[in-house]
N, C-alpha and C. Protein backbone atom coordinates (compact mmCIF):
# COMPACT_ATOMS: atom_id res chain seq x y z
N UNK A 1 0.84 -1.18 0.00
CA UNK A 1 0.00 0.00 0.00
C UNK A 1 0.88 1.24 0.00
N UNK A 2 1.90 0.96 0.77
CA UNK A 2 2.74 2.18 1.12
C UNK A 2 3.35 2.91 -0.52
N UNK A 3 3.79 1.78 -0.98
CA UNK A 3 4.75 1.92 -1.76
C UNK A 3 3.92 2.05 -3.16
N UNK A 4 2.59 1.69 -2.97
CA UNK A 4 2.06 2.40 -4.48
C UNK A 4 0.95 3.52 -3.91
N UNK A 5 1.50 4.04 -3.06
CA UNK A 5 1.44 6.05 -2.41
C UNK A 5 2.19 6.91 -2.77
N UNK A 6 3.61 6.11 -2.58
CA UNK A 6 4.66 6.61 -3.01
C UNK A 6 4.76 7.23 -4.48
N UNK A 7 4.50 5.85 -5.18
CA UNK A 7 5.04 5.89 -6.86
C UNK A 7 3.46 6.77 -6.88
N UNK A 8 2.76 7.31 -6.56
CA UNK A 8 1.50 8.01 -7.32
C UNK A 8 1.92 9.67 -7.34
N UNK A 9 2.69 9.69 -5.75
CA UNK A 9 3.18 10.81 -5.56
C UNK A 9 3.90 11.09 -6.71
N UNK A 10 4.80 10.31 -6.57
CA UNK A 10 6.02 10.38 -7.31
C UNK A 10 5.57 10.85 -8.86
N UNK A 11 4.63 9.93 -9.54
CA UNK A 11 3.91 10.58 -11.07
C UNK A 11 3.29 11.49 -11.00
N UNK A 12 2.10 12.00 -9.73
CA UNK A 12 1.73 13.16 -9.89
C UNK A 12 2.91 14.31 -9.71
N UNK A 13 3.50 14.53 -9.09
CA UNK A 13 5.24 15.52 -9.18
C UNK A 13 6.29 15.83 -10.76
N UNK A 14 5.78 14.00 -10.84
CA UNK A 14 6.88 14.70 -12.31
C UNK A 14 6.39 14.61 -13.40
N UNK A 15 4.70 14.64 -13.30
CA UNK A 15 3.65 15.47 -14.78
C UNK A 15 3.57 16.52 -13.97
N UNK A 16 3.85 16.93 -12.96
CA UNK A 16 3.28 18.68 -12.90
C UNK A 16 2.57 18.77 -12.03
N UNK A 17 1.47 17.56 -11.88
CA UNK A 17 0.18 17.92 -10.97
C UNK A 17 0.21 17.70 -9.33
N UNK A 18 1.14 17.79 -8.63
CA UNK A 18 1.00 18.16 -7.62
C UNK A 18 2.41 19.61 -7.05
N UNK A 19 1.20 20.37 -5.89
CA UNK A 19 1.92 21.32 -5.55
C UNK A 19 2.45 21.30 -3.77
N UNK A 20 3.77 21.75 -4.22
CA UNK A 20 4.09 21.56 -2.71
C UNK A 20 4.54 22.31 -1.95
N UNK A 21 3.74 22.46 -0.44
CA UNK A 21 3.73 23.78 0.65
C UNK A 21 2.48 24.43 0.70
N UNK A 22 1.96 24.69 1.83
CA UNK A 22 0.76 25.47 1.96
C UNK A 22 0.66 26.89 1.67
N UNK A 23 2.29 27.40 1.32
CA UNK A 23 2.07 28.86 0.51
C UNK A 23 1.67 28.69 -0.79
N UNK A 24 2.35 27.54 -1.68
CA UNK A 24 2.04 27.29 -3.09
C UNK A 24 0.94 27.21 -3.34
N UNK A 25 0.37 26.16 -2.15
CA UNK A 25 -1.37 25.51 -2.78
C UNK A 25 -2.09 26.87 -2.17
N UNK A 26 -2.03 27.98 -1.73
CA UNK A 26 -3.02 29.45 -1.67
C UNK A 26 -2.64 29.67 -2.73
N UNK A 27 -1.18 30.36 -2.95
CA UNK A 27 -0.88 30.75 -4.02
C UNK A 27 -1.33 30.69 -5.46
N UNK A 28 -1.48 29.23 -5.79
CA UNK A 28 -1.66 28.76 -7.03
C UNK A 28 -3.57 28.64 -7.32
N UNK A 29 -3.85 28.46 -6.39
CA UNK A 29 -5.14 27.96 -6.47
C UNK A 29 -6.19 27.61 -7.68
N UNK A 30 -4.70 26.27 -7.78
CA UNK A 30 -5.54 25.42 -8.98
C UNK A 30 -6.69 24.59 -8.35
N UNK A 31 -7.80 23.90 -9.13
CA UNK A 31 -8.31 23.40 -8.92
C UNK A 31 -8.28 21.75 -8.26
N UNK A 32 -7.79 21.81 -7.47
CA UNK A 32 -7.13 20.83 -6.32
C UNK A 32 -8.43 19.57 -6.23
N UNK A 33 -7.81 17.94 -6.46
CA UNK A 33 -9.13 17.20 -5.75
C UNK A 33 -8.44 16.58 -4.57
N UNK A 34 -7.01 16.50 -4.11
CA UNK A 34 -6.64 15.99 -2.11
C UNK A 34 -5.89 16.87 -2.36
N UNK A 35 -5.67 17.23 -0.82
CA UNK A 35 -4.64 17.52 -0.36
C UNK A 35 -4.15 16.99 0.97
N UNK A 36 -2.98 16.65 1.10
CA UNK A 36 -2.66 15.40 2.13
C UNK A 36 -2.15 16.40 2.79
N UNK A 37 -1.46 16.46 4.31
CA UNK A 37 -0.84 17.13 5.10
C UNK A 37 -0.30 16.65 6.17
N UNK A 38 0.88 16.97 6.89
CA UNK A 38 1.50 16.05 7.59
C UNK A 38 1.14 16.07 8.91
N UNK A 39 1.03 15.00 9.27
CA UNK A 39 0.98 15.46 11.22
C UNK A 39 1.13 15.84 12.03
N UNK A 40 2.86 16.38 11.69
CA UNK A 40 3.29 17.05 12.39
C UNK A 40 3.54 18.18 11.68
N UNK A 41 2.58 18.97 10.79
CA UNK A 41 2.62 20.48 10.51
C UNK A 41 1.64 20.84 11.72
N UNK A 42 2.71 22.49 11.81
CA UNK A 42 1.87 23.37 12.26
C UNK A 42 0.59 23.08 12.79
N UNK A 43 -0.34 24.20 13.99
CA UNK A 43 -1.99 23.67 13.71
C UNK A 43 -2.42 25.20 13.27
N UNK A 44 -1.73 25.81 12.78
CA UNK A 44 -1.67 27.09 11.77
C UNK A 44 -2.07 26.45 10.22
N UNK A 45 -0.97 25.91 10.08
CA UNK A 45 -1.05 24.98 8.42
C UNK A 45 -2.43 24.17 8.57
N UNK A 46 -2.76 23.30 9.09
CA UNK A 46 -3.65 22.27 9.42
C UNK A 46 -5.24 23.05 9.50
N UNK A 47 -5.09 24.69 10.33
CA UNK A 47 -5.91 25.35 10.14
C UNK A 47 -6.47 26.17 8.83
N UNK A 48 -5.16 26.16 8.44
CA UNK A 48 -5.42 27.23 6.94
C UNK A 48 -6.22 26.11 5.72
N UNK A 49 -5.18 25.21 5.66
CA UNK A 49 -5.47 24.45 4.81
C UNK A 49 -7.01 23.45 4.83
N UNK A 50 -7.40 23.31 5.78
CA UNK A 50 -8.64 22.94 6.66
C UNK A 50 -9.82 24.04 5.86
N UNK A 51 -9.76 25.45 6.32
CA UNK A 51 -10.43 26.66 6.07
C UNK A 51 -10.48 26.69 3.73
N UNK A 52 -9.10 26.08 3.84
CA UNK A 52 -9.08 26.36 1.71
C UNK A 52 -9.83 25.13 1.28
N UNK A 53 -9.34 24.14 2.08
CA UNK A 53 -10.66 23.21 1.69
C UNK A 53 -12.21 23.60 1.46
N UNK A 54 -12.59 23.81 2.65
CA UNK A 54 -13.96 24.28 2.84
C UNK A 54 -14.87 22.78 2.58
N UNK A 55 -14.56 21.71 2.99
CA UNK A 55 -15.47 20.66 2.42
C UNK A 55 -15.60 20.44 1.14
N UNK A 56 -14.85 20.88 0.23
CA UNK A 56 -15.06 20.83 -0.87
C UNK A 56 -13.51 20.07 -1.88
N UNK A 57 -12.75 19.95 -0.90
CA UNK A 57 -11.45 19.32 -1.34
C UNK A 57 -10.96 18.38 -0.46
N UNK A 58 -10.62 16.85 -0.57
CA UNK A 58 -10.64 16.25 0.49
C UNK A 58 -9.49 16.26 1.39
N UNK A 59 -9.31 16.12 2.42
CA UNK A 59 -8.22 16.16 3.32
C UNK A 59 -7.38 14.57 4.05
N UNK A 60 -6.22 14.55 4.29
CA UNK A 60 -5.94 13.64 4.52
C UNK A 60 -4.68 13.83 5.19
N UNK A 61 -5.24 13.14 6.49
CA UNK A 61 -3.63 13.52 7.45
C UNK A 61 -2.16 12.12 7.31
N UNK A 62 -1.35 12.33 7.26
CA UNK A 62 -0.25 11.26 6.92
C UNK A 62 0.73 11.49 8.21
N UNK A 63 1.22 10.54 8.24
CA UNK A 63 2.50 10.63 9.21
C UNK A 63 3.14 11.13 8.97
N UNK A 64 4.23 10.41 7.86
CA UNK A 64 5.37 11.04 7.67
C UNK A 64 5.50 11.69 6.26
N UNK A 65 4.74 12.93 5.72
CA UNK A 65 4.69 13.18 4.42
C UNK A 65 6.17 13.34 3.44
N UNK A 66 7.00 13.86 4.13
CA UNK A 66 8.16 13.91 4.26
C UNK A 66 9.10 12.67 3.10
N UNK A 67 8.48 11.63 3.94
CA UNK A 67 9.15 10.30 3.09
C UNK A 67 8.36 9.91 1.98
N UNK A 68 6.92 10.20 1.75
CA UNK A 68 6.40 9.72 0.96
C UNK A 68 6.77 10.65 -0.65
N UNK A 69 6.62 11.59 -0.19
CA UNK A 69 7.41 12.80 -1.62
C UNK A 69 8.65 12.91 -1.44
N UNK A 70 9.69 12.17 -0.37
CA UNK A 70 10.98 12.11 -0.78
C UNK A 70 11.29 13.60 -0.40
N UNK A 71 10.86 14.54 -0.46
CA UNK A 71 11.55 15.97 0.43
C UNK A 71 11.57 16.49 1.78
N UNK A 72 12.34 17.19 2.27
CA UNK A 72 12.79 17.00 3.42
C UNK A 72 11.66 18.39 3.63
N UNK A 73 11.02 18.35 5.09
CA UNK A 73 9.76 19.31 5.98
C UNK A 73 8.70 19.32 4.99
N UNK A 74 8.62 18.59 3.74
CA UNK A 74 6.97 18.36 3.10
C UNK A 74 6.17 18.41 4.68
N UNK A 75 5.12 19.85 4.06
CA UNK A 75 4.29 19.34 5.22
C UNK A 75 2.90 19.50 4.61
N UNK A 76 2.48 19.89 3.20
CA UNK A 76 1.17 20.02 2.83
C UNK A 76 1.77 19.57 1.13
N UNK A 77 1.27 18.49 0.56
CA UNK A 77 0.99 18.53 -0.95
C UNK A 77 -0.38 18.67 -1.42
N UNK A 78 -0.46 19.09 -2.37
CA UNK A 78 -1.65 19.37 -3.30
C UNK A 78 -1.76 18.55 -4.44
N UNK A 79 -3.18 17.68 -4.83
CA UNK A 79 -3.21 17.17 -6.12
C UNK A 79 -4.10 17.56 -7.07
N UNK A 80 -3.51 17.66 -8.10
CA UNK A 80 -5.03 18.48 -8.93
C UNK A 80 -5.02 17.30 -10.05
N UNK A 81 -4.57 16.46 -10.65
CA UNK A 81 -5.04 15.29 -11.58
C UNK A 81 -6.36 14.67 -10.64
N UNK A 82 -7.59 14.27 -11.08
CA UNK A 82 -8.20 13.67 -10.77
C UNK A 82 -7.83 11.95 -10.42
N UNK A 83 -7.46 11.69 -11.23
CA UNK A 83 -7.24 10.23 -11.08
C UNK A 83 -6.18 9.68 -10.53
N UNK A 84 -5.01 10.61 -10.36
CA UNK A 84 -4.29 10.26 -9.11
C UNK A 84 -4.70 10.47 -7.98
N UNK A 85 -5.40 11.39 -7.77
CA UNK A 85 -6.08 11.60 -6.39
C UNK A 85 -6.97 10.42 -5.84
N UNK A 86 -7.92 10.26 -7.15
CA UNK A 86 -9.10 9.32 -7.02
C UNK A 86 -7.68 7.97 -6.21
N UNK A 87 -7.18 7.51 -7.15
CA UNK A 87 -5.71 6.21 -6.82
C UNK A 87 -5.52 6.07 -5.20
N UNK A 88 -4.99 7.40 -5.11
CA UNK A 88 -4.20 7.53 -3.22
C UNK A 88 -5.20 7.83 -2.41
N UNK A 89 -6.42 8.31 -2.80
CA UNK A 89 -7.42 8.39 -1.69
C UNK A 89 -8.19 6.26 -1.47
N UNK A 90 -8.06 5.93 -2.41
CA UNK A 90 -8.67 4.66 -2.34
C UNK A 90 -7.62 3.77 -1.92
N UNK A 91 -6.22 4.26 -1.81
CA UNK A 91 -5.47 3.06 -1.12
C UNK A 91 -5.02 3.49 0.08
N UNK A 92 -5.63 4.59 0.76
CA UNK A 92 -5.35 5.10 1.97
C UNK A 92 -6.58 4.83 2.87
N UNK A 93 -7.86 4.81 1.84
CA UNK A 93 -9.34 4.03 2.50
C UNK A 93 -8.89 2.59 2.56
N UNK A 94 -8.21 1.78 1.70
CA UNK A 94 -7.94 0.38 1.91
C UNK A 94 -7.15 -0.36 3.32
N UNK A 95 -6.19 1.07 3.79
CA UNK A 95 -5.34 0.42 4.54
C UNK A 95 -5.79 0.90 6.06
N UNK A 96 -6.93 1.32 6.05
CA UNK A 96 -8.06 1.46 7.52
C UNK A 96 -8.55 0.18 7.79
């Protein structure tokens, strides 16, 4: 499970479609369908990003986001491909 989180990350990053940091994803405000965020961000970040959602973008807390995108203090990514999102939200419901 872990490891095809990873590789989704990993394709959404290097077509483009994910953004990373909670300044980028205000910043950019593409049309986003997850955005994952780390556990141990901020409860500033956790708040903001909570508030840009609005119920309308899904949220998803991770442990260690960090390792899963491979960069060091990842603490909020953004996905805007649909179908990668659709991918990592259904193998993150699988492993509950």
């Amino acid at each position: 499970m872990r490891n095809k989180i990873i590789s989704y990350l990993g394709f959404a990053q290097k077509s483009g479609n994910a953004v990373i940091g909670m300044d980028n994803i205000l910043k950019k405000r593409r049309a986003y369908n997850l955005i994952l965020i780390c556990n141990s961000a901020s409860d500033r970040l956790k708040k903001e990003m909570s508030r840009f959602a609005e119920g309308k973008i899904t949220l998803i807390a991770v442990d260690d986001l960090a390792e899963l995108t491979n960069r060091n203090g990842c603490k909020a990514i953004g996905i805007t491909e649909p179908n990668l999102a659709s991918a990592i939200i259904e193998q993150f419901r699988g492993s509950v």
